[in-house]
Protein backbone atom coordinates (compact mmCIF):
# COMPACT_ATOMS: atom_id res chain seq x y z
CA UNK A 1 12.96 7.02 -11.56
CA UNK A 2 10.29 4.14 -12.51
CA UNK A 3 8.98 2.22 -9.07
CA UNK A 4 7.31 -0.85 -9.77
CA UNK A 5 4.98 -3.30 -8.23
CA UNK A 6 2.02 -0.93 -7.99
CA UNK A 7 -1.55 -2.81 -8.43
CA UNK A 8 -3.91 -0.40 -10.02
CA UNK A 9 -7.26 -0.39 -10.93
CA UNK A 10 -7.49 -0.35 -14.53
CA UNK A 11 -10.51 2.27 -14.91
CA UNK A 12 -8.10 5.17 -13.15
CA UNK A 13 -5.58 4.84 -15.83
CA UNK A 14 -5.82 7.49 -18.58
CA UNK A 15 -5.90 6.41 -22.24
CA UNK A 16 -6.69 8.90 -24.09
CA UNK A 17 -3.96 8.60 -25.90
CA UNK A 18 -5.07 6.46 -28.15
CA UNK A 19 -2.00 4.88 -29.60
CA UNK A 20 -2.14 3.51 -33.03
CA UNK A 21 -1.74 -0.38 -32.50
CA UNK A 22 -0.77 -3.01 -35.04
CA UNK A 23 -2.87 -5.96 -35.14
CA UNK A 24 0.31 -8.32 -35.49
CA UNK A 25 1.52 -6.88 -32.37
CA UNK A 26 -1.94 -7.49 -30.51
CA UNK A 27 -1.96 -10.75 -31.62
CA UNK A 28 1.64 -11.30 -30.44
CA UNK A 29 0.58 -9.96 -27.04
CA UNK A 30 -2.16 -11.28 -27.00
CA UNK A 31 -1.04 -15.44 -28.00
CA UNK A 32 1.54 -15.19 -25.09
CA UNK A 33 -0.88 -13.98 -22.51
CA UNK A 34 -2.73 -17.11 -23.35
CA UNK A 35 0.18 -19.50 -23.28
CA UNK A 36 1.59 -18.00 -20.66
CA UNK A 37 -0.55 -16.38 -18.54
CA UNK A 38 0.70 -12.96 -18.22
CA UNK A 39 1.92 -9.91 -19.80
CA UNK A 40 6.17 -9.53 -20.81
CA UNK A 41 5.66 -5.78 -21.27
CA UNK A 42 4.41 -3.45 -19.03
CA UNK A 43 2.62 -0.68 -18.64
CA UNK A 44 4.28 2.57 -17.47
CA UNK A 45 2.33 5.32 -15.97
CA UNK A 46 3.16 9.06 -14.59
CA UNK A 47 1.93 10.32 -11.18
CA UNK A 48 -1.62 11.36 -13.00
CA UNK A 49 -1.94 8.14 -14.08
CA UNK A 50 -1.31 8.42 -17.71
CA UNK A 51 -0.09 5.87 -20.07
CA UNK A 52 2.99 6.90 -20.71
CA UNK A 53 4.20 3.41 -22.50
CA UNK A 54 2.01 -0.07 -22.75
CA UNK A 55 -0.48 0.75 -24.13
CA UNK A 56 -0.94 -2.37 -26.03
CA UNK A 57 -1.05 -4.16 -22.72
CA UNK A 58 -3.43 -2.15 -21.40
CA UNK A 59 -5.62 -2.42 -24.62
CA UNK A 60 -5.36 -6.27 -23.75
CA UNK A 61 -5.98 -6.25 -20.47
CA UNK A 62 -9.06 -4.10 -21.16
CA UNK A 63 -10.20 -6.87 -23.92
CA UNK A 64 -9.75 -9.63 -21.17
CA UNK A 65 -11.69 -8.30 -18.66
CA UNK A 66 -8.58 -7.80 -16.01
CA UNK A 67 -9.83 -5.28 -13.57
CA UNK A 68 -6.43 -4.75 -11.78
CA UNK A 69 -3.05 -5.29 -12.78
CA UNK A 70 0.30 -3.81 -11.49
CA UNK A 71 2.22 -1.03 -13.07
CA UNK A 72 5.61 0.80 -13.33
CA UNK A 73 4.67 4.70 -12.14
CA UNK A 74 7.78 6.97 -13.59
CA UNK A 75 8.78 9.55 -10.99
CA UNK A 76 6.97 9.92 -7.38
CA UNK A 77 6.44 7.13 -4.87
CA UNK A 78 4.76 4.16 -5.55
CA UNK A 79 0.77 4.19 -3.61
CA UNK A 80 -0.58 1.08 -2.45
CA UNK A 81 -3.89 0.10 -3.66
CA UNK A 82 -6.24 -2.58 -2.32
CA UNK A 83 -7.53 -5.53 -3.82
């Protein structure tokens, strides 16, 4: 089961897994964050906080400076963080 609506700070997430990332696709990301203002995809996470799909997002967010931003945690219950 995927909960979401978890805000999580983005230095507890675990990315070493290093994804291999098109540059198209970054710069598709990367245009509608700027139009828009947020992120369409998401990033999914397990209960040890490991990037289990958005990585791309998270590669973004990490390139704008966003120090929080909510996630989708797969399995377990979803834990509250403050701001």
């Amino acid at each position: 089961m995927i909960k979401y609506g978890e805000k999580i700070s983005l230095t507890k997430l675990d990315d070493n897994r290093m994804a291999q990332i098109s540059t198209n696709k970054l710069n598709i990301k990367r245009n509608y964050y700027l139009k828009y203002g947020y992120f369409r995809d998401d990033i999914i996470i397990n209960d040890k906080n490991e990037i289990i799909d958005g990585y791309s997002t998270y590669v973004l967010a990490k390139n704008f400076g966003i120090k929080k931003i909510i996630v989708k945690r797969e399995g377990g219950k979803i834990r509250r963080k403050n701001k």
